[in-house]
PDB file of N, CA and C in Angstrom:
ATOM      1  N   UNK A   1       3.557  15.118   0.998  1.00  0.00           N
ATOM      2  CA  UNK A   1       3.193  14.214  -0.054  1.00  0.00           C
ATOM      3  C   UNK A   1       2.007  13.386   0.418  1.00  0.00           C
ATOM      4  N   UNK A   2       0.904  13.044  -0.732  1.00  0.00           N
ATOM      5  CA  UNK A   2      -0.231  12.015  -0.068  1.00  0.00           C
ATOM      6  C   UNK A   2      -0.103  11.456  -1.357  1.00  0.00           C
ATOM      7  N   UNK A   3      -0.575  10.131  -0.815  1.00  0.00           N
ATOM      8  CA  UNK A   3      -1.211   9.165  -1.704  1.00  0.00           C
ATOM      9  C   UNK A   3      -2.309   8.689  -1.371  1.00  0.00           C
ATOM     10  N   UNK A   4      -3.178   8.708  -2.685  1.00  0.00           N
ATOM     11  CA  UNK A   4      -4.834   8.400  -2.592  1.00  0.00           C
ATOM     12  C   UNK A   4      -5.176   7.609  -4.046  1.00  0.00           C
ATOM     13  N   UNK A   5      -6.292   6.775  -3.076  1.00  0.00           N
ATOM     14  CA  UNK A   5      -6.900   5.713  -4.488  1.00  0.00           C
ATOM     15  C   UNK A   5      -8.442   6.140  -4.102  1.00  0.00           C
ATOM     16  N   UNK A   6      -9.198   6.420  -5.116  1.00  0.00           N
ATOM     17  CA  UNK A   6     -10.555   6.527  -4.981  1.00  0.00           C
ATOM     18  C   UNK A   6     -11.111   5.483  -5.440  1.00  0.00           C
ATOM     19  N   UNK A   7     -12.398   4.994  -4.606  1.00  0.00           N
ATOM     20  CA  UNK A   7     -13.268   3.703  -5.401  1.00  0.00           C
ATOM     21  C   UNK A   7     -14.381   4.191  -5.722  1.00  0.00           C
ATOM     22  N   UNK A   8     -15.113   3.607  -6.906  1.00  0.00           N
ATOM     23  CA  UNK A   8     -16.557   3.909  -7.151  1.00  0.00           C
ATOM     24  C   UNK A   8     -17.315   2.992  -6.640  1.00  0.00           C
ATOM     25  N   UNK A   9     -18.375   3.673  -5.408  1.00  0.00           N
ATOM     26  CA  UNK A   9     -18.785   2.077  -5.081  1.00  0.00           C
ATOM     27  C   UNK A   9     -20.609   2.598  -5.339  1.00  0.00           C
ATOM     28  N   UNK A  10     -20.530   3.152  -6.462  1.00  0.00           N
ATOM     29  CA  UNK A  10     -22.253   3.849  -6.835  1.00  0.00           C
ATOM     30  C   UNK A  10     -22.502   2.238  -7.550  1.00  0.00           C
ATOM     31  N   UNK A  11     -23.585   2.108  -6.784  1.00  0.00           N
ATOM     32  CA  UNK A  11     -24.302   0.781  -7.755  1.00  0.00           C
ATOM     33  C   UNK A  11     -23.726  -0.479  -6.221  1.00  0.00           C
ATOM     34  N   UNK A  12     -23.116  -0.032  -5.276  1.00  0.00           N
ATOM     35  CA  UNK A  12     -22.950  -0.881  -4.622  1.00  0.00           C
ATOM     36  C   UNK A  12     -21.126  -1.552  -4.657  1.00  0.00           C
ATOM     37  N   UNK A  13     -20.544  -2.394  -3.628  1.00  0.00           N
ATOM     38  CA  UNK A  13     -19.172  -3.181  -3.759  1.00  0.00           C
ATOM     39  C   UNK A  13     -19.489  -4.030  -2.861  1.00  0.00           C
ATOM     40  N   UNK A  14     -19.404  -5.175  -3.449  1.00  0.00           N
ATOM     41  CA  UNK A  14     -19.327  -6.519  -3.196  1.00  0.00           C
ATOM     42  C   UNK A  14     -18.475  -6.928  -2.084  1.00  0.00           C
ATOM     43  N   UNK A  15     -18.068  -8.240  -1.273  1.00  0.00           N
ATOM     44  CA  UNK A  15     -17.184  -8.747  -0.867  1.00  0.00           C
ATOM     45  C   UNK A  15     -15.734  -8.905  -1.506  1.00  0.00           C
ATOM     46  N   UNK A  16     -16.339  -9.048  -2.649  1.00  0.00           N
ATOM     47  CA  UNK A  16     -15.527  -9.674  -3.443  1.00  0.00           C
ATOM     48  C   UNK A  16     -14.376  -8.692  -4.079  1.00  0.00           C
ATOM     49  N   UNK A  17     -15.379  -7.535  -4.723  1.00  0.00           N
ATOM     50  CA  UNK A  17     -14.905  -6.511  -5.399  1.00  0.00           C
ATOM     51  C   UNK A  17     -13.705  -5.484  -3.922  1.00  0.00           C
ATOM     52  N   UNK A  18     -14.706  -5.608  -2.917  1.00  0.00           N
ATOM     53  CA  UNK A  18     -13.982  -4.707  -2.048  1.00  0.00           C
ATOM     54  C   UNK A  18     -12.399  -5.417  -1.638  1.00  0.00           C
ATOM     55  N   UNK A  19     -12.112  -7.015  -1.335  1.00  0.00           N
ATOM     56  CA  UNK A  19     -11.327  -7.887  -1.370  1.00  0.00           C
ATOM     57  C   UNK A  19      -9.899  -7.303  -2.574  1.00  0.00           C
ATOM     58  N   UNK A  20     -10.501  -7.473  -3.519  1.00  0.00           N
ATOM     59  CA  UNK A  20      -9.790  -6.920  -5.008  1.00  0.00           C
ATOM     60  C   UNK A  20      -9.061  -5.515  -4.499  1.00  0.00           C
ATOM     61  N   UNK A  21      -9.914  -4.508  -4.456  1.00  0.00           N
ATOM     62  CA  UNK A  21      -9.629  -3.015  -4.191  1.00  0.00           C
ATOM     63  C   UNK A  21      -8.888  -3.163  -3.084  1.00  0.00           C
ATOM     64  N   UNK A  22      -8.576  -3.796  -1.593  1.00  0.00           N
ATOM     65  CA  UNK A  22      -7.916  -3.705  -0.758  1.00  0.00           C
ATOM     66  C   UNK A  22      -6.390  -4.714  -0.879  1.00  0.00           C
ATOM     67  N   UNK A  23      -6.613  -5.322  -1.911  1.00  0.00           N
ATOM     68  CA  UNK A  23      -5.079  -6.329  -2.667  1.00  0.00           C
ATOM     69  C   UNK A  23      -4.370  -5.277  -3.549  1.00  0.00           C
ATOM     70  N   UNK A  24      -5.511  -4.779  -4.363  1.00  0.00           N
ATOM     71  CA  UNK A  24      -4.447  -3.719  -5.381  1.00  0.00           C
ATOM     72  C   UNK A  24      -3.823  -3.095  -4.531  1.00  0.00           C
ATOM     73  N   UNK A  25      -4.481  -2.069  -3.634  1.00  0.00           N
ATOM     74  CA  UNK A  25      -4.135  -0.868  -2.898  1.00  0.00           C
ATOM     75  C   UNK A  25      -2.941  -0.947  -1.900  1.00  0.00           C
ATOM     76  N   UNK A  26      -2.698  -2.756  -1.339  1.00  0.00           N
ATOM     77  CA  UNK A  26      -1.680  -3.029  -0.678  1.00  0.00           C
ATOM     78  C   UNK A  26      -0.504  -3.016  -1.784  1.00  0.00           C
ATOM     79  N   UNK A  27      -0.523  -3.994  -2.725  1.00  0.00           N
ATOM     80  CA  UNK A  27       0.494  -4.118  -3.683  1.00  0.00           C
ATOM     81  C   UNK A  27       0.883  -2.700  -4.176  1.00  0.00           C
ATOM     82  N   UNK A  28       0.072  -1.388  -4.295  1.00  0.00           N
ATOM     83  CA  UNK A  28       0.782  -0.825  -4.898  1.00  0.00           C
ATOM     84  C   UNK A  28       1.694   0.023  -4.038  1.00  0.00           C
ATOM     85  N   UNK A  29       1.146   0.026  -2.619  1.00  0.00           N
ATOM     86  CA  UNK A  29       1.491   0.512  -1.523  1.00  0.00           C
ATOM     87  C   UNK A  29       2.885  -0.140  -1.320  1.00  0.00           C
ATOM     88  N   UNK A  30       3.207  -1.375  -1.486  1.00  0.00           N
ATOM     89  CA  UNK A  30       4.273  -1.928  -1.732  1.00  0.00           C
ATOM     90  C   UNK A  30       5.523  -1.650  -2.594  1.00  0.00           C
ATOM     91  N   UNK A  31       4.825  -1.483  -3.897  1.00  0.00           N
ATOM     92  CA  UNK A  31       5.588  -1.147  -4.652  1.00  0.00           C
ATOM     93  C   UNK A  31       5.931   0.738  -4.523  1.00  0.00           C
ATOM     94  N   UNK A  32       5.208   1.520  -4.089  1.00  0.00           N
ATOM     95  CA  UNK A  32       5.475   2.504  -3.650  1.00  0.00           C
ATOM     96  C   UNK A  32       6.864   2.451  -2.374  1.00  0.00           C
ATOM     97  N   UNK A  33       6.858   1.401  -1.756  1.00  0.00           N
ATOM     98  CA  UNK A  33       7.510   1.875  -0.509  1.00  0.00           C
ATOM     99  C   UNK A  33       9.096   1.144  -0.814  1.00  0.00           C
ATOM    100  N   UNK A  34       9.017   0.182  -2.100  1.00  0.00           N
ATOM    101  CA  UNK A  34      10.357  -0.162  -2.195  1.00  0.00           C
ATOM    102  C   UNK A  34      10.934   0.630  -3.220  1.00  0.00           C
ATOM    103  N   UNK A  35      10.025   1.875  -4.280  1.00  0.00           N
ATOM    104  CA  UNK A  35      10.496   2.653  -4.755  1.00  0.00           C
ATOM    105  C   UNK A  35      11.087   3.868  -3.848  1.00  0.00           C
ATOM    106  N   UNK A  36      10.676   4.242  -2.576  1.00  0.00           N
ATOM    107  CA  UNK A  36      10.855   5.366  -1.837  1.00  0.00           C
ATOM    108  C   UNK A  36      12.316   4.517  -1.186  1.00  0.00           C
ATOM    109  N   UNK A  37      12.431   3.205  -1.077  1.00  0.00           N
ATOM    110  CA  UNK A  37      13.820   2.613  -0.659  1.00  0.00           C
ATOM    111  C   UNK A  37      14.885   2.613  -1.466  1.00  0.00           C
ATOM    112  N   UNK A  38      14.477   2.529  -2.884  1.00  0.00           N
ATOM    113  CA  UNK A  38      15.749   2.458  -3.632  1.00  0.00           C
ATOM    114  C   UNK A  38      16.298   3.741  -3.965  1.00  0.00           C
ATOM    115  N   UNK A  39      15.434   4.559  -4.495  1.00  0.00           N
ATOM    116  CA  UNK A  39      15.500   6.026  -4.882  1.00  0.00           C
ATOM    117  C   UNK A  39      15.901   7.076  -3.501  1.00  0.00           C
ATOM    118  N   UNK A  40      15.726   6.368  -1.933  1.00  0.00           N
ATOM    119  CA  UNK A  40      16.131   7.386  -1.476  1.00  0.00           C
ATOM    120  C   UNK A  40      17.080   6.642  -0.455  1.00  0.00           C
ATOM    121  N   UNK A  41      17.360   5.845  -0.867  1.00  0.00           N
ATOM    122  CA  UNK A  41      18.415   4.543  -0.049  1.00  0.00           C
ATOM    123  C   UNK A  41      17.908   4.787   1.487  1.00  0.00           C
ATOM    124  N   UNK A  42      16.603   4.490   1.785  1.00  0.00           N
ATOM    125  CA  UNK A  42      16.188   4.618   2.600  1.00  0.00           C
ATOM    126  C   UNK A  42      16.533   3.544   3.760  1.00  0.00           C
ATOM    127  N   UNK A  43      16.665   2.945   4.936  1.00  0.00           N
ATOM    128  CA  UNK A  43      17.020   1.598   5.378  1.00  0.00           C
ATOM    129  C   UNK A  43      15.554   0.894   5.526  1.00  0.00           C
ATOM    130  N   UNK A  44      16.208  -0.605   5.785  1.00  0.00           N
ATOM    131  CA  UNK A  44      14.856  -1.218   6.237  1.00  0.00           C
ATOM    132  C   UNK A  44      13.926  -1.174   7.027  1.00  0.00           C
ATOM    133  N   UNK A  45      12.981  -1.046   7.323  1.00  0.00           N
ATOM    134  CA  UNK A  45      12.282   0.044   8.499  1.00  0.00           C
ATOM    135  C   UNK A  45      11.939  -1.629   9.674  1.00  0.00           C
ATOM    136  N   UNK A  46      12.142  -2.505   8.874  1.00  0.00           N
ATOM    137  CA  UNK A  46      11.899  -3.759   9.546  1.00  0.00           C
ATOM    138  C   UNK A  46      13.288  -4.320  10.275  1.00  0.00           C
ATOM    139  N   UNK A  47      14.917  -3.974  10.271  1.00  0.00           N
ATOM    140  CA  UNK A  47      15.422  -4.323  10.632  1.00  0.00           C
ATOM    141  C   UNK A  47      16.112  -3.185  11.817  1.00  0.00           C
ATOM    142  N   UNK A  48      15.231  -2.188  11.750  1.00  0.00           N
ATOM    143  CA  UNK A  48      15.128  -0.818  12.938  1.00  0.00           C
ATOM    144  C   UNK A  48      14.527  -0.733  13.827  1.00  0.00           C
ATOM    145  N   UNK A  49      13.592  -1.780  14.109  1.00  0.00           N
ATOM    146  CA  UNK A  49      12.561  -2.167  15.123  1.00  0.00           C
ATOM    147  C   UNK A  49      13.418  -2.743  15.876  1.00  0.00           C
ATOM    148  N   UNK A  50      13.655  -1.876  17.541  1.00  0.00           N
ATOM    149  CA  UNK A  50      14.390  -2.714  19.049  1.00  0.00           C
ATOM    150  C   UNK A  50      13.709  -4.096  19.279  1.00  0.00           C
ATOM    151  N   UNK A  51      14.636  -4.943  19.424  1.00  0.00           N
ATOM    152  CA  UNK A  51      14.169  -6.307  19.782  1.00  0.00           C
ATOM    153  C   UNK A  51      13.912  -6.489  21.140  1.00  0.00           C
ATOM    154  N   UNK A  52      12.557  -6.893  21.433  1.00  0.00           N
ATOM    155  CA  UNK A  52      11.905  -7.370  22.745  1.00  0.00           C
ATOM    156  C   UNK A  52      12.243  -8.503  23.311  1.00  0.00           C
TER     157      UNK A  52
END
């Protein structure tokens, strides 16, 4: 399985714009990864990490 976001950056991307494109791309990445948790009762990948 892959997941991919393409940007158009013809004409140039801003600070600003690129800022935007790297917030969506987390959030949806987010929402991707708590759908792959519920749907595959996956565990928390944060409470599987050995404590140092």
């Amino acid at each position: 399985m892959g997941v991919a976001y393409d940007v158009a950056t013809i004409g140039g991307l801003n600070a600003a714009n690129f800022a935007d494109v790297l917030a969506w791309w987390n959030s949806q990445l987010a929402e991707l990864a708590d759908f792959f948790k519920e749907e595959l009762n996956l565990p928390d990948a944060k409470a599987d990490k050995p404590k140092s």
